[in-house]
PDB file of N, CA and C in Angstrom:
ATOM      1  N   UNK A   1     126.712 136.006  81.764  1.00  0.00           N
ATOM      2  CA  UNK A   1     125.759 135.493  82.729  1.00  0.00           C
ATOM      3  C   UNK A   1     125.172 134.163  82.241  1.00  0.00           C
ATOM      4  N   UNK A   2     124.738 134.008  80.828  1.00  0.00           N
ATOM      5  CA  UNK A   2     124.380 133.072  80.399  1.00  0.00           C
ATOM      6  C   UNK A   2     125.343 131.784  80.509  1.00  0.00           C
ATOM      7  N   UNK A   3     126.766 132.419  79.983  1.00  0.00           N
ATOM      8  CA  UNK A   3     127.430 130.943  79.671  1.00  0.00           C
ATOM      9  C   UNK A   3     127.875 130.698  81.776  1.00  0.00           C
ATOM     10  N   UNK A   4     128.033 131.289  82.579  1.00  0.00           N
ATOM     11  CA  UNK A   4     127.673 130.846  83.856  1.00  0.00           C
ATOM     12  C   UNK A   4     126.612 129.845  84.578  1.00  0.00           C
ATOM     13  N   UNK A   5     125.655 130.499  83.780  1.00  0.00           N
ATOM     14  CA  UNK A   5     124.489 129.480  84.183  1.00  0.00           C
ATOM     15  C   UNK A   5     124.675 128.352  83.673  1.00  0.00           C
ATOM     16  N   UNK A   6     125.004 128.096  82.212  1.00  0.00           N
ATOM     17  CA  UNK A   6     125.254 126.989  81.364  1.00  0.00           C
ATOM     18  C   UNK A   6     126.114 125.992  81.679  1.00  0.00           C
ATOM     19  N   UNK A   7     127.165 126.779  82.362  1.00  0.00           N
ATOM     20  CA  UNK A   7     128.555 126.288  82.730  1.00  0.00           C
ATOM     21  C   UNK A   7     128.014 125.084  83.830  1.00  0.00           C
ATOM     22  N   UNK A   8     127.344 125.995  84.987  1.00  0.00           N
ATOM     23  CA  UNK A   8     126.633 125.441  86.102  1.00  0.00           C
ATOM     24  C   UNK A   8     125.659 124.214  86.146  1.00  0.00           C
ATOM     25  N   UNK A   9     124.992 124.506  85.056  1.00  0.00           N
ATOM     26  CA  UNK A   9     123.906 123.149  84.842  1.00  0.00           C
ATOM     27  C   UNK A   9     124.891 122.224  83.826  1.00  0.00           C
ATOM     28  N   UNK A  10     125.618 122.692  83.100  1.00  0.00           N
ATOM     29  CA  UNK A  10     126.354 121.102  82.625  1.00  0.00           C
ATOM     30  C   UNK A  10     127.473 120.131  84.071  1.00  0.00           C
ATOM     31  N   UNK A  11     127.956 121.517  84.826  1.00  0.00           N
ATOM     32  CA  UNK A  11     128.450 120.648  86.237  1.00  0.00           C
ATOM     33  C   UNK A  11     127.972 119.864  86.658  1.00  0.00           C
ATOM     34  N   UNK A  12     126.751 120.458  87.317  1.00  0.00           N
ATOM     35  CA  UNK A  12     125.146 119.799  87.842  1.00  0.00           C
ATOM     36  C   UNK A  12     125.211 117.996  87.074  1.00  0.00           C
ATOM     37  N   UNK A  13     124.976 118.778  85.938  1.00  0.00           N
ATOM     38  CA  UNK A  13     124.382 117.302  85.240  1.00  0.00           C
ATOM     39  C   UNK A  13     125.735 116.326  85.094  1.00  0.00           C
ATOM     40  N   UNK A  14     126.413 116.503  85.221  1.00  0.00           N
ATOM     41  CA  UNK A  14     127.632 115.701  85.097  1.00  0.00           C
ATOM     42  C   UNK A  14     128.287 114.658  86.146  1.00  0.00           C
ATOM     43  N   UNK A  15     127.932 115.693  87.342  1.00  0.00           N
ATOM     44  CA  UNK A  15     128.266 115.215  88.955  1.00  0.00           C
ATOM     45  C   UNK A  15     127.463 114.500  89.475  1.00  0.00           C
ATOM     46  N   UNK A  16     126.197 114.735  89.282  1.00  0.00           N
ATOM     47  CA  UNK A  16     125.145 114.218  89.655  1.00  0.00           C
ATOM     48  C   UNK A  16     124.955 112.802  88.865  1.00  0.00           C
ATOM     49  N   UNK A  17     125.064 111.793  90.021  1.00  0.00           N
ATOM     50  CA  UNK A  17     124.370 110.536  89.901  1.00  0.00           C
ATOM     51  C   UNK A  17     123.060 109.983  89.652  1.00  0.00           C
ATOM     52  N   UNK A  18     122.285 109.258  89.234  1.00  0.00           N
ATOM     53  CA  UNK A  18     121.345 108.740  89.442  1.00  0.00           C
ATOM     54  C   UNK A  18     121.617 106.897  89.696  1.00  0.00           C
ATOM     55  N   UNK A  19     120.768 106.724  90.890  1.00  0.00           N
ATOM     56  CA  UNK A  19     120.771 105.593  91.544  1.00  0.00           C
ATOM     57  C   UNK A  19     119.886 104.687  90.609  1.00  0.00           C
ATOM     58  N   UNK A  20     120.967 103.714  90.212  1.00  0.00           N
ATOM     59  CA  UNK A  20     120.141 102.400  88.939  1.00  0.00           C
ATOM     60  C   UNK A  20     120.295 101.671  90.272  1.00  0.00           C
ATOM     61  N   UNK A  21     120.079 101.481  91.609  1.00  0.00           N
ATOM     62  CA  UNK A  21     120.477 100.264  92.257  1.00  0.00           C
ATOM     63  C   UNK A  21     119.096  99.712  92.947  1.00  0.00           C
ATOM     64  N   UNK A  22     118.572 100.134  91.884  1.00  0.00           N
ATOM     65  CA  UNK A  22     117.018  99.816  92.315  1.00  0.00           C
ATOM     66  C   UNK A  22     116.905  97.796  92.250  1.00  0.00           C
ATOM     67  N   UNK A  23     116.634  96.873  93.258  1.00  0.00           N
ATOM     68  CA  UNK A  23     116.579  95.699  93.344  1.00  0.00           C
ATOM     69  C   UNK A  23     115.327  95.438  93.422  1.00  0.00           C
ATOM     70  N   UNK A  24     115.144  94.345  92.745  1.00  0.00           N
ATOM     71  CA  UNK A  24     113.653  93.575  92.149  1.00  0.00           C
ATOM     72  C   UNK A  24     113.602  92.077  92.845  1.00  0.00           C
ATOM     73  N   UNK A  25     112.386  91.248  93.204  1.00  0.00           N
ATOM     74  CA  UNK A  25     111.998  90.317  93.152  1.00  0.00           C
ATOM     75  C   UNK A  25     111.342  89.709  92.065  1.00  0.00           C
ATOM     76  N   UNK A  26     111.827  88.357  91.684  1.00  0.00           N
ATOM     77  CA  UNK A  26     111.359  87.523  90.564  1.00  0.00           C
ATOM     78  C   UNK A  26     110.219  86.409  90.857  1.00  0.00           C
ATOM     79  N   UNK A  27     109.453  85.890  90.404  1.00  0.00           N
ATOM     80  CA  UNK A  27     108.807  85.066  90.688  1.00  0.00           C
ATOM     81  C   UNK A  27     107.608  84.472  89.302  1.00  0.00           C
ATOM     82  N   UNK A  28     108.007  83.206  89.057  1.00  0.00           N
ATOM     83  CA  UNK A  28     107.501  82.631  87.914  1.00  0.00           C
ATOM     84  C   UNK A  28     106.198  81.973  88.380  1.00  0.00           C
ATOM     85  N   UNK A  29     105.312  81.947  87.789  1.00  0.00           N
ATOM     86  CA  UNK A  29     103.808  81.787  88.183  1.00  0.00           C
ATOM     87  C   UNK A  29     103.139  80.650  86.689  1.00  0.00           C
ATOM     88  N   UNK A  30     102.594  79.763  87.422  1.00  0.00           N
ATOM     89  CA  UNK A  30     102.149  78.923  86.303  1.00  0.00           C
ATOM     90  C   UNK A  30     100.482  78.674  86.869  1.00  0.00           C
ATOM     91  N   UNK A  31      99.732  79.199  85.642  1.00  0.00           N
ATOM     92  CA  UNK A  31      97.943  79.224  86.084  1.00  0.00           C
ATOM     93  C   UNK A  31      97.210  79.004  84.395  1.00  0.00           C
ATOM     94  N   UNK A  32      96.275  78.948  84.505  1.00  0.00           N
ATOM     95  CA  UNK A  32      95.006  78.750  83.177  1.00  0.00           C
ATOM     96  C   UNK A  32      94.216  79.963  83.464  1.00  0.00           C
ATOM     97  N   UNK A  33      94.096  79.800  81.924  1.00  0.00           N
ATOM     98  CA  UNK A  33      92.824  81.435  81.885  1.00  0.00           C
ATOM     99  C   UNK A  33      91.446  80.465  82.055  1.00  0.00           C
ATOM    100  N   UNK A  34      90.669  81.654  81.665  1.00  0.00           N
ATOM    101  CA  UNK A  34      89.185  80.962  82.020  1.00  0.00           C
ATOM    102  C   UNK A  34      88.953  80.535  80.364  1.00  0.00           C
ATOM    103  N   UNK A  35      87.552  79.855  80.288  1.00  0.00           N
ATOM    104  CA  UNK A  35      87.437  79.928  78.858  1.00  0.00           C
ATOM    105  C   UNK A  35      86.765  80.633  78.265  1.00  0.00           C
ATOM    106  N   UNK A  36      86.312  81.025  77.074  1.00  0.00           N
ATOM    107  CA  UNK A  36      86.157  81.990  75.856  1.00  0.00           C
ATOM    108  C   UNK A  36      84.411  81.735  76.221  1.00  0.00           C
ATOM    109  N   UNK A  37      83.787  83.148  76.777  1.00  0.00           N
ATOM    110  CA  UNK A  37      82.752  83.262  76.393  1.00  0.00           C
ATOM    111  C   UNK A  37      81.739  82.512  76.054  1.00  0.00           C
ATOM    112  N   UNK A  38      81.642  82.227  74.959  1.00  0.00           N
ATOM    113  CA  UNK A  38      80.970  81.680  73.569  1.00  0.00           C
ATOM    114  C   UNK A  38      81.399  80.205  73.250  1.00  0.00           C
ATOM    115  N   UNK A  39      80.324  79.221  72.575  1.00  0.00           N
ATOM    116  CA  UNK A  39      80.879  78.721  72.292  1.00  0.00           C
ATOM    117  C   UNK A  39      80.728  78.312  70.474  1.00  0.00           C
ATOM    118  N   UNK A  40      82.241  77.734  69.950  1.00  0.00           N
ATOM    119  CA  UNK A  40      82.276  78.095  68.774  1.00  0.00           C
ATOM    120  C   UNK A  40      83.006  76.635  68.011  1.00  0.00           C
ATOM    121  N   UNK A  41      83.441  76.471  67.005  1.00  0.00           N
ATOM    122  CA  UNK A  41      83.860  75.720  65.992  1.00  0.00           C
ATOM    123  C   UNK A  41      85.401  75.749  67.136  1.00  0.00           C
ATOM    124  N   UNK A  42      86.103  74.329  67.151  1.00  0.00           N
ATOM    125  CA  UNK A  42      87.532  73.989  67.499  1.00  0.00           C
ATOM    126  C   UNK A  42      88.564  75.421  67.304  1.00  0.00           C
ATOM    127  N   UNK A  43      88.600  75.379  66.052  1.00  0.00           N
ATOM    128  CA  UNK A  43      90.062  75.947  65.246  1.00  0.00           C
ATOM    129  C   UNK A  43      89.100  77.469  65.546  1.00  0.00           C
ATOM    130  N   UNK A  44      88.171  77.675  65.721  1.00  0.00           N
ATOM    131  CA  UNK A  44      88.085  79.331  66.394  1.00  0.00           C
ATOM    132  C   UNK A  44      87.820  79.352  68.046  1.00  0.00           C
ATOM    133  N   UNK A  45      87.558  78.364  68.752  1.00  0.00           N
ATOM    134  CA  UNK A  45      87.362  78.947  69.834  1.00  0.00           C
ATOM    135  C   UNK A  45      89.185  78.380  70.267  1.00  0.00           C
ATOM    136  N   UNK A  46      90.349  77.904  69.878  1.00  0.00           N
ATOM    137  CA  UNK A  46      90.927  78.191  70.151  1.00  0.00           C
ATOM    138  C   UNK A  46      91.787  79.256  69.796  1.00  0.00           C
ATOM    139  N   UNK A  47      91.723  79.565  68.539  1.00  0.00           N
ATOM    140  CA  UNK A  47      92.525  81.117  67.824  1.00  0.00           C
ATOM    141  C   UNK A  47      91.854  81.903  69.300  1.00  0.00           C
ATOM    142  N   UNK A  48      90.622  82.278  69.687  1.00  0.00           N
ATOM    143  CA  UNK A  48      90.113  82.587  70.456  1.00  0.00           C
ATOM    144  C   UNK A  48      90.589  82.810  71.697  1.00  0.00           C
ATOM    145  N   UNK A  49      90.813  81.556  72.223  1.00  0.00           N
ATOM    146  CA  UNK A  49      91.615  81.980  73.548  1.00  0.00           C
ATOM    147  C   UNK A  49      92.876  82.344  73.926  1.00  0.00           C
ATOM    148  N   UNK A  50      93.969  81.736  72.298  1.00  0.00           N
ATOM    149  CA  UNK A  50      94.968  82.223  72.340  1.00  0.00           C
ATOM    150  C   UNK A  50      95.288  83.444  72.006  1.00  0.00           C
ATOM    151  N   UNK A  51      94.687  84.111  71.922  1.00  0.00           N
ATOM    152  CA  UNK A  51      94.625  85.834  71.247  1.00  0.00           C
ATOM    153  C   UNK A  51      95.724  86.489  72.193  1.00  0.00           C
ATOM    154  N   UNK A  52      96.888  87.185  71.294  1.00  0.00           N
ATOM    155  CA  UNK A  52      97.626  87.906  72.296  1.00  0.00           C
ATOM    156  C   UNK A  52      96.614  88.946  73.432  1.00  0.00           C
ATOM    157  N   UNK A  53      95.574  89.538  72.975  1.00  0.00           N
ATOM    158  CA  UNK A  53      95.018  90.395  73.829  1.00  0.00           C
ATOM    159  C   UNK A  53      95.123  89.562  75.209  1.00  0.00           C
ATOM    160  N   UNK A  54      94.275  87.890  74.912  1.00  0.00           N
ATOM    161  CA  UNK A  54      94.076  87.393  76.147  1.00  0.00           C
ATOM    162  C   UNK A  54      95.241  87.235  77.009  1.00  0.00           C
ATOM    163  N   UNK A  55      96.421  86.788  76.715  1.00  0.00           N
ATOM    164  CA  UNK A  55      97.251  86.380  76.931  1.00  0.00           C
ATOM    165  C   UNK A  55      97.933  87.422  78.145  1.00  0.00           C
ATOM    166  N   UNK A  56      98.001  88.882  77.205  1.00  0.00           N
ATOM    167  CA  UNK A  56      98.229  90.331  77.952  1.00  0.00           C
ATOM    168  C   UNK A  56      97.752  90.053  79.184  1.00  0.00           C
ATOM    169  N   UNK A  57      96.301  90.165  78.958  1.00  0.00           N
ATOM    170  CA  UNK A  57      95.135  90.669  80.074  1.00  0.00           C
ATOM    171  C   UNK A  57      95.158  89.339  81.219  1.00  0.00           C
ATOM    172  N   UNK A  58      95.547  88.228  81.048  1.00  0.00           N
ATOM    173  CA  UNK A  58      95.083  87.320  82.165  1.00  0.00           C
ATOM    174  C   UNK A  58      96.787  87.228  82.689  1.00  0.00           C
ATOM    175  N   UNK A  59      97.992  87.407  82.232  1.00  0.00           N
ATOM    176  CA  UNK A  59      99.216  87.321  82.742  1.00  0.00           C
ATOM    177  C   UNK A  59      98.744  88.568  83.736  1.00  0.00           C
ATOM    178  N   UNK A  60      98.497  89.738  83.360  1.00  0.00           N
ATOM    179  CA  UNK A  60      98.891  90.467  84.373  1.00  0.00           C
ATOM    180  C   UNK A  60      98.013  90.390  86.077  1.00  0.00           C
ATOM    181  N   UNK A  61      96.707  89.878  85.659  1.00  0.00           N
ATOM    182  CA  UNK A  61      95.791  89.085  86.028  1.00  0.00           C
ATOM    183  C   UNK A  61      96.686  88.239  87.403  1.00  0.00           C
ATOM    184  N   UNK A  62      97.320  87.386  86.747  1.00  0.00           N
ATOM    185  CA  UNK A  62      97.824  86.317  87.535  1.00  0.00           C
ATOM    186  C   UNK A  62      99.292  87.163  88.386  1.00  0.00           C
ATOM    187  N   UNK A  63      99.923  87.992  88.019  1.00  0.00           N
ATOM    188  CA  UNK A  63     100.760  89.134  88.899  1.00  0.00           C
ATOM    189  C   UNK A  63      99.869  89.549  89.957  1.00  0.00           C
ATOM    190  N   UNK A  64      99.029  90.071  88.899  1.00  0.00           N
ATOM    191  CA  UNK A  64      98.275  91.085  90.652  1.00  0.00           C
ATOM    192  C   UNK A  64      97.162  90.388  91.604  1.00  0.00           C
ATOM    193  N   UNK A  65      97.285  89.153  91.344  1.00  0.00           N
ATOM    194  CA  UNK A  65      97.177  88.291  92.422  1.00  0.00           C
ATOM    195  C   UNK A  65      98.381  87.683  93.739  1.00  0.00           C
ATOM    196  N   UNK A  66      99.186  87.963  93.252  1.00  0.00           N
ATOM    197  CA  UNK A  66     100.403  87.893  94.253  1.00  0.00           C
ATOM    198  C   UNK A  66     100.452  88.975  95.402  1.00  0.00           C
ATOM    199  N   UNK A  67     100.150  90.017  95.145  1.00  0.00           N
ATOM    200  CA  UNK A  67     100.016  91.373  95.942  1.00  0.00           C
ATOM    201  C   UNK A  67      99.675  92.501  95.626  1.00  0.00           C
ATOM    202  N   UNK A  68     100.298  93.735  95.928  1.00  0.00           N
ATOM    203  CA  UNK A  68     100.189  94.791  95.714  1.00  0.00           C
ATOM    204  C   UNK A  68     102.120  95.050  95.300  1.00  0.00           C
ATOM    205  N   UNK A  69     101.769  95.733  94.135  1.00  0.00           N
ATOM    206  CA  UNK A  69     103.452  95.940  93.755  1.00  0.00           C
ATOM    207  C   UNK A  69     103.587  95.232  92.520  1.00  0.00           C
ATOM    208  N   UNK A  70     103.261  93.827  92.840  1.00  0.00           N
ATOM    209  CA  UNK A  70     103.327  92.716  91.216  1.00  0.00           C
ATOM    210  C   UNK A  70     103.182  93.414  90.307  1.00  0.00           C
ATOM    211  N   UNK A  71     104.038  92.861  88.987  1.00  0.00           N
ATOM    212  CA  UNK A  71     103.727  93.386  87.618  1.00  0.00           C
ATOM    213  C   UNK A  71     104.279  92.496  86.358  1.00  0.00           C
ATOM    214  N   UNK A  72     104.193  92.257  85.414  1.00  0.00           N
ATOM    215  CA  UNK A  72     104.560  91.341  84.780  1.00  0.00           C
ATOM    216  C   UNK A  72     105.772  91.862  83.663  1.00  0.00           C
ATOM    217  N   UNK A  73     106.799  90.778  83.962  1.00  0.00           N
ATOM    218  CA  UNK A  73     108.081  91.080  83.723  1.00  0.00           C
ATOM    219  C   UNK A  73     108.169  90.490  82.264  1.00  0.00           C
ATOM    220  N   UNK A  74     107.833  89.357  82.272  1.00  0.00           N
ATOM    221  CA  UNK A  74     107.434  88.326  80.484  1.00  0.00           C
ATOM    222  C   UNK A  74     106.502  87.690  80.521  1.00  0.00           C
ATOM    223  N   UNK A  75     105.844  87.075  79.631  1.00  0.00           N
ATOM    224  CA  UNK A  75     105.263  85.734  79.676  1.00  0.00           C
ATOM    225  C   UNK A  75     106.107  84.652  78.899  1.00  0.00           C
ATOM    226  N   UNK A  76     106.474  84.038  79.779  1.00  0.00           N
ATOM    227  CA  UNK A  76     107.784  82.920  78.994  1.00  0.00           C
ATOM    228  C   UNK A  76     106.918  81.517  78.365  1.00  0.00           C
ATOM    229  N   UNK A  77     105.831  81.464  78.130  1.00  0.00           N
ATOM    230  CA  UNK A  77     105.022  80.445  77.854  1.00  0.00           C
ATOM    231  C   UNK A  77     104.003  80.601  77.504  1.00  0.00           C
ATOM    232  N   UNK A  78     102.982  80.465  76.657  1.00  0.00           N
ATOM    233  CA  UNK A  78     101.645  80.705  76.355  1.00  0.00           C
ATOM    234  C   UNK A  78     100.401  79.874  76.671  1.00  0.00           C
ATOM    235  N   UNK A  79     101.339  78.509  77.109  1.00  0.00           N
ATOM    236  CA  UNK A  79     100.638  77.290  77.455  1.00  0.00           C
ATOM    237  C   UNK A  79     100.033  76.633  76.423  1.00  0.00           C
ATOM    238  N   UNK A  80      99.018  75.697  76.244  1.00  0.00           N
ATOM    239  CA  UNK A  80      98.233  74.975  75.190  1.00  0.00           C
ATOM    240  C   UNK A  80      96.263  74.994  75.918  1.00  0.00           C
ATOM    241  N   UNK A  81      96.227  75.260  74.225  1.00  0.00           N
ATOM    242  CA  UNK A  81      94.760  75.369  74.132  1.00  0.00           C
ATOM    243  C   UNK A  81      94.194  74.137  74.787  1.00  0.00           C
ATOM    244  N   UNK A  82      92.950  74.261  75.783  1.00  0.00           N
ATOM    245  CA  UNK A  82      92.878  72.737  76.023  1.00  0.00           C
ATOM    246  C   UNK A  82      91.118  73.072  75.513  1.00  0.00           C
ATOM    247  N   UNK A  83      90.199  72.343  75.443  1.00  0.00           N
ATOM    248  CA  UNK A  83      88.685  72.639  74.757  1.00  0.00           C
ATOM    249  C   UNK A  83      88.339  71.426  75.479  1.00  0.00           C
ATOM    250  N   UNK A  84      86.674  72.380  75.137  1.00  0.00           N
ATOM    251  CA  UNK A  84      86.248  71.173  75.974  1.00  0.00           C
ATOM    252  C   UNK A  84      84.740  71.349  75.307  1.00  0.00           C
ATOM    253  N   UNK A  85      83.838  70.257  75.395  1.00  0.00           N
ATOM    254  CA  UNK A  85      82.790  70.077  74.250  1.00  0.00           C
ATOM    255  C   UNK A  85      81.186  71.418  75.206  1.00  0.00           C
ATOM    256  N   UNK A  86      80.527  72.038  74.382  1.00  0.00           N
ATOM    257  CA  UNK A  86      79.484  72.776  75.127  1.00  0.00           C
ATOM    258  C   UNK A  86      78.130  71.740  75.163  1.00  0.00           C
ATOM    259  N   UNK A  87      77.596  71.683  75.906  1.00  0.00           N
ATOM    260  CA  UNK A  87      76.324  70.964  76.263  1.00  0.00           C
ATOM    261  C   UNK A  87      74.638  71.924  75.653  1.00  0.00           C
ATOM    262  N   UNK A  88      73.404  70.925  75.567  1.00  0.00           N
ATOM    263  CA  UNK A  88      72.539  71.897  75.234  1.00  0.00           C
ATOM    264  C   UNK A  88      72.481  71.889  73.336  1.00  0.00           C
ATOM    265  N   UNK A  89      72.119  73.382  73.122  1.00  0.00           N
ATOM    266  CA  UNK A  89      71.936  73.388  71.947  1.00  0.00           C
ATOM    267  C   UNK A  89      72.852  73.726  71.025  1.00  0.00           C
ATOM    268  N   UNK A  90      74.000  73.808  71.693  1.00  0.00           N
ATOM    269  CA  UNK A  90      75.640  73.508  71.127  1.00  0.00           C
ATOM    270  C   UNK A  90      76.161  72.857  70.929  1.00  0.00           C
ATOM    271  N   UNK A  91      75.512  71.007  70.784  1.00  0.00           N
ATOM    272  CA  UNK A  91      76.251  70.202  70.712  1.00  0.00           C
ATOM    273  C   UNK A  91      76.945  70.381  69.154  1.00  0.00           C
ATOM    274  N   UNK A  92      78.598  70.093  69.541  1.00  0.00           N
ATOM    275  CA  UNK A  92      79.252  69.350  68.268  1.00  0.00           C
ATOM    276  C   UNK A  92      80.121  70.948  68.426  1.00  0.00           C
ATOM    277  N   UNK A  93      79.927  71.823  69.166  1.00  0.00           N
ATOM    278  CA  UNK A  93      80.970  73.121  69.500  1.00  0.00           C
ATOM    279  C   UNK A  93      81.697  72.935  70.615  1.00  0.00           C
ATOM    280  N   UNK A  94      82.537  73.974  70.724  1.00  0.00           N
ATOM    281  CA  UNK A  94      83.419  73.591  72.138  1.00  0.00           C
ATOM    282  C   UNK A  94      83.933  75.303  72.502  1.00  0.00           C
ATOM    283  N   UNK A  95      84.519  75.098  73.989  1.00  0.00           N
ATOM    284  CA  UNK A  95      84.690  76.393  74.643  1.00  0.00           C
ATOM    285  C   UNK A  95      86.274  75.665  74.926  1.00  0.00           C
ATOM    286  N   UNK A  96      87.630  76.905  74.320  1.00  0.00           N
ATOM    287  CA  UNK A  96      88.986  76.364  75.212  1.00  0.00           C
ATOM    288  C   UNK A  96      89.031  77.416  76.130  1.00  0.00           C
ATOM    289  N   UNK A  97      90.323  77.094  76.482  1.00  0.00           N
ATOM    290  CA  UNK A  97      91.051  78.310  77.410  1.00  0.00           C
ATOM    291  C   UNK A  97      92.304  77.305  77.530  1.00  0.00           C
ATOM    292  N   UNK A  98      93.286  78.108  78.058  1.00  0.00           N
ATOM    293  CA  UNK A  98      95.146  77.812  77.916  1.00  0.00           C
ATOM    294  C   UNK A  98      95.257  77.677  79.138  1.00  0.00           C
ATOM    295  N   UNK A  99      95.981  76.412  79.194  1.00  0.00           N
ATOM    296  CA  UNK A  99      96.300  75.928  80.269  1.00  0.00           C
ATOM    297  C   UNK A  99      98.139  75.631  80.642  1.00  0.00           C
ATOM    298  N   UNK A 100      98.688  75.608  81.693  1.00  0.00           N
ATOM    299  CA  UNK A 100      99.892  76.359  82.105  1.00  0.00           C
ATOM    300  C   UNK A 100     101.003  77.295  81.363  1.00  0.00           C
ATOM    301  N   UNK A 101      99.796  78.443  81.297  1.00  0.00           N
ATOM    302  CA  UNK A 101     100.953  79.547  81.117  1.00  0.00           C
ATOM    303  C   UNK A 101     102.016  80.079  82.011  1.00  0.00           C
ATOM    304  N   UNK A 102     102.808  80.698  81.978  1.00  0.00           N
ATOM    305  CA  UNK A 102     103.676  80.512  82.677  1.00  0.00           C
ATOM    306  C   UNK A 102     104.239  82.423  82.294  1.00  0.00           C
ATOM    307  N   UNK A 103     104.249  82.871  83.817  1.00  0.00           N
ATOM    308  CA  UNK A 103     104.516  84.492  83.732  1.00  0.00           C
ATOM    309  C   UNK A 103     105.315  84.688  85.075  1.00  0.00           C
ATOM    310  N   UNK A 104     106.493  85.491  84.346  1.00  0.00           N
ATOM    311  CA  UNK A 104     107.437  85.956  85.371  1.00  0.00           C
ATOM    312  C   UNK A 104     106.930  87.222  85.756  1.00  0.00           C
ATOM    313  N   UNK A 105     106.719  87.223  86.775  1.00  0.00           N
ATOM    314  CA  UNK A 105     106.162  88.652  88.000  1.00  0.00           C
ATOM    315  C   UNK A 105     107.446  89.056  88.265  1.00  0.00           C
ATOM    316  N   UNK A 106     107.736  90.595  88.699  1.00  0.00           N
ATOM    317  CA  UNK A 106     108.560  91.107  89.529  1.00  0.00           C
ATOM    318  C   UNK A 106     107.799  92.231  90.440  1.00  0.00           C
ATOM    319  N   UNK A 107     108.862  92.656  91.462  1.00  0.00           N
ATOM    320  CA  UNK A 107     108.331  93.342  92.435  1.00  0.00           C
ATOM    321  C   UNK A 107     109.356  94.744  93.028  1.00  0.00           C
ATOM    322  N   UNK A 108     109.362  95.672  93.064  1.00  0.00           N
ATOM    323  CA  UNK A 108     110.720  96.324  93.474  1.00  0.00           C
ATOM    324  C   UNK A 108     110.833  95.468  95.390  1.00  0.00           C
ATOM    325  N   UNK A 109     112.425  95.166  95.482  1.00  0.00           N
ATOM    326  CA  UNK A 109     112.547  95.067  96.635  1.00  0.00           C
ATOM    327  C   UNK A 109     112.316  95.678  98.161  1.00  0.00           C
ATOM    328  N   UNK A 110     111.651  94.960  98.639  1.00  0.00           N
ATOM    329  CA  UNK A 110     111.966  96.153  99.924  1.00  0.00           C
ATOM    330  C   UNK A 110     112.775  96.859 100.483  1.00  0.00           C
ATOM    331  N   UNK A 111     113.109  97.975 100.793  1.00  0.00           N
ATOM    332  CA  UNK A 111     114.352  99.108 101.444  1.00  0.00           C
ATOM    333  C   UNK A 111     114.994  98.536 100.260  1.00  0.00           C
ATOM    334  N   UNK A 112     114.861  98.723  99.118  1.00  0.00           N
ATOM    335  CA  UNK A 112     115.928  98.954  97.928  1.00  0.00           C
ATOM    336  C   UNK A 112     115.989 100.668  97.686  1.00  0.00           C
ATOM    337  N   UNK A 113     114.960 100.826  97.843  1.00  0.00           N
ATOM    338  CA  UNK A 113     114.660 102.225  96.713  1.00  0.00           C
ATOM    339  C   UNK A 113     114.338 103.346  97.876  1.00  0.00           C
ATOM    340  N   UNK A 114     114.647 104.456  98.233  1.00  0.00           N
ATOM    341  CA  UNK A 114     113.868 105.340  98.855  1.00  0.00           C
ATOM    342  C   UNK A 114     114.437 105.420 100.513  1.00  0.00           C
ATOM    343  N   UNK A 115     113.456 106.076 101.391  1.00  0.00           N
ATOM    344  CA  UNK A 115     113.492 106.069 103.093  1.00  0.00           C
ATOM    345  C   UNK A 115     112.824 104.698 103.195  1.00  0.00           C
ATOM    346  N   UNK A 116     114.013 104.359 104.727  1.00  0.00           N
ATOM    347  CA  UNK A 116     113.196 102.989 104.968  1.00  0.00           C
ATOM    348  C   UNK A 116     112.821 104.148 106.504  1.00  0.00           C
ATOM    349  N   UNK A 117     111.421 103.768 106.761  1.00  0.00           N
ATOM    350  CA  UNK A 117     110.488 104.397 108.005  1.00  0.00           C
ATOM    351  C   UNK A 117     111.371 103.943 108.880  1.00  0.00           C
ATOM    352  N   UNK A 118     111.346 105.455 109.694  1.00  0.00           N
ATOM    353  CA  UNK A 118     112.069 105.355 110.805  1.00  0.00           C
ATOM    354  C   UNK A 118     113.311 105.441 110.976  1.00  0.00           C
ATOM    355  N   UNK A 119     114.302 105.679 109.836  1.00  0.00           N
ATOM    356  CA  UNK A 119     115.305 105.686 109.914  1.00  0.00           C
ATOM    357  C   UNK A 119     115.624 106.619 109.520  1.00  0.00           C
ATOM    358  N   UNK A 120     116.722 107.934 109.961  1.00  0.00           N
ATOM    359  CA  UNK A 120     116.940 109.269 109.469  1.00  0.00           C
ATOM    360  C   UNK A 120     118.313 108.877 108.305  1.00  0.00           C
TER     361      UNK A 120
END
């Protein structure tokens, strides 16, 4: 009985396909983060803005501004620190943020994957 069942689920798993024909949309996106909070010494407020964390958090940022679905496929660019001087009782500090980063979004295609409505 056992090696029946066994027999049966290695058929199963053998015959059985799974659909990789899942199709994606690409789309490369070039934007600037905001800048850093605080303001601090050059050589830290840019370590600062270039921080992989930031980098993570504002690419995906700039995906899910495209729609609903977006998601971020790479970031093919990190862009360059640009700074800029703080006013007040900060003079002689500065605030950066990265300017054209550059992130490939994808999207699953439409009627790639699944029921398209309305159609049996």
């Amino acid at each position: 009985m056992k090696l029946n069942l066994i027999g049966l689920l290695a058929a199963l798993a053998f015959f059985s396909s799974t659909a990789l024909a899942t199709e994606y949309i690409y789309r490369d996106l070039m934007a600037n983060t905001l800048p850093s909070p605080g303001c601090a010494v050059e050589s830290e407020a840019a370590a600062t803005a270039s921080k992989p964390y930031n980098i993570k958090n504002y690419s995906k940022k700039f995906c899910q501004t495209q729609g609903y679905g977006w998601h971020v496929e790479a970031v093919k660019d990190n862009g360059k620190a640009v700074c800029t001087e703080c006013s007040g009782t900060n003079s002689g500090k500065k605030q950066c943020h990265l300017e054209d980063v550059v992130v490939t979004c994808k999207r699953i295609k439409p009627g790639s994957v699944g029921m398209l409505p309305g159609k049996s």
